[in-house]
Protein backbone atom coordinates (compact mmCIF):
# COMPACT_ATOMS: atom_id res chain seq x y z
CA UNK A 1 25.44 -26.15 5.20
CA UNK A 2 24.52 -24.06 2.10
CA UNK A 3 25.63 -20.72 2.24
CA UNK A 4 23.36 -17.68 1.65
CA UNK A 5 23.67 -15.98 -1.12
CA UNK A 6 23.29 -11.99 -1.51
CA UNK A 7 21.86 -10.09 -3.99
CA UNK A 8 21.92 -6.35 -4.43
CA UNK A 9 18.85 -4.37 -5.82
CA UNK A 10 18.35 -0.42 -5.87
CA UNK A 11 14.60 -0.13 -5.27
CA UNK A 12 12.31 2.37 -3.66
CA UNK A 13 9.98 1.09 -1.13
CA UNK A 14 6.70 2.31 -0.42
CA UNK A 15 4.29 1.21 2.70
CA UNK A 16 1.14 2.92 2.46
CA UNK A 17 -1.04 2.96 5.31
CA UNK A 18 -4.80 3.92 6.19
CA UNK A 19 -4.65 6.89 8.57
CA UNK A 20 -8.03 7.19 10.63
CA UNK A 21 -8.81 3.24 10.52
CA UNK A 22 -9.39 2.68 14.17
CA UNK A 23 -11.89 5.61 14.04
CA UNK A 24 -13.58 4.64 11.23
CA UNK A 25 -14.16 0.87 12.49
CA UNK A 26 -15.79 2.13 15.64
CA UNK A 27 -18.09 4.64 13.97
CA UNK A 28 -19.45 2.30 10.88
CA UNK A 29 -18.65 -0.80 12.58
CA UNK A 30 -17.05 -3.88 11.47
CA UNK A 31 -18.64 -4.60 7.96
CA UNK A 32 -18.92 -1.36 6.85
CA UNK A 33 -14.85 -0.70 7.51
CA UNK A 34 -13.44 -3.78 6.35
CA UNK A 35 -15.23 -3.28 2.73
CA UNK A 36 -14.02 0.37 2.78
CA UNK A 37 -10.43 -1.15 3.65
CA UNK A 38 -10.85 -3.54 0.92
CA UNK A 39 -11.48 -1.20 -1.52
CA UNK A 40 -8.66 1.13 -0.40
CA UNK A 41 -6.34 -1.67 -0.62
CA UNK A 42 -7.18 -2.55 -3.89
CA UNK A 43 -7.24 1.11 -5.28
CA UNK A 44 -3.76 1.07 -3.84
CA UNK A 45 -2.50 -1.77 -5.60
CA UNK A 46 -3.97 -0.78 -8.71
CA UNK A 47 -2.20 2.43 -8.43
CA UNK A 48 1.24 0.51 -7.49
CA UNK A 49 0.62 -1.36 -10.54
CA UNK A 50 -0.03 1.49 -12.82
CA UNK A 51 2.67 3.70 -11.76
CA UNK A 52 5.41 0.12 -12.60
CA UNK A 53 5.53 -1.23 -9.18
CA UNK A 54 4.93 -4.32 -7.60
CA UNK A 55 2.97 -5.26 -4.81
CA UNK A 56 4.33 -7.09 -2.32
CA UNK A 57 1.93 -7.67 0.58
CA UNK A 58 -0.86 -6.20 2.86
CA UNK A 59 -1.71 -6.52 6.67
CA UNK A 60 -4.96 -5.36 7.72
CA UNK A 61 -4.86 -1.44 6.55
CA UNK A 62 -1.62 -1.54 5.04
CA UNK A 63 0.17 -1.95 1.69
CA UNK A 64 3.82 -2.79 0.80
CA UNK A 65 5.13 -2.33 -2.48
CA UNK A 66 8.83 -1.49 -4.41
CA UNK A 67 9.33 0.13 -7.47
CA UNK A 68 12.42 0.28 -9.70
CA UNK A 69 12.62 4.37 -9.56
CA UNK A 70 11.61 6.88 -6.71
CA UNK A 71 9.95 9.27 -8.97
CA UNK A 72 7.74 6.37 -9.57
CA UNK A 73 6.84 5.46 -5.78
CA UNK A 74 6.18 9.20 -5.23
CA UNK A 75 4.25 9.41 -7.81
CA UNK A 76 2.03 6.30 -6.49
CA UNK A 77 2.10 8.05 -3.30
CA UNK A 78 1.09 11.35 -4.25
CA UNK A 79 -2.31 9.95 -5.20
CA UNK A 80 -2.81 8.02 -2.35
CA UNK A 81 -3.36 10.76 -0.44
CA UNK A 82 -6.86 11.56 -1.58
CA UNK A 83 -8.84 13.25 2.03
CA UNK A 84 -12.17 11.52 2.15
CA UNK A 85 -11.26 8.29 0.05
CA UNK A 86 -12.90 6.20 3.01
């Protein structure tokens, strides 16, 4: 049996996550909410991407990323908290 092998990284991680989703599903229904989430999530990664972190994944409303500096994943999340970007 193979062995695992570790590996240690210093890295921020950031998980960004819709606030208000279930509410917004069951006022502009289905369509409507999974377009806005779409666009959220790709805002998102464009601003993970911009600020020199990578995207990871995304579940439904969420976003995971990890950046190489802290400053850098604060920054990222600093603008993702825009009231009224849905």
């Amino acid at each position: 049996m193979m062995g695992l092998q570790r590996k240690s990284v210093d890295a921020a991680v950031l998980l960004a996550d819709v606030v208000g989703s279930t509410p917004l599903y069951e006022s502009v229904g289905n369509t409507i909410a999974v377009s806005r989430i779409a666009d959220w999530r790709d805002c998102m990664r464009s601003l993970v991407c911009s600020h020199g972190g990578e995207y990871i994944s995304s579940k439904g409303d969420d976003v995971l990323s990890i950046f190489d500096q802290p400053a850098a994943a604060f920054a990222a999340a600093s603008q993702m908290r825009v009231p009224g970007r849905l």
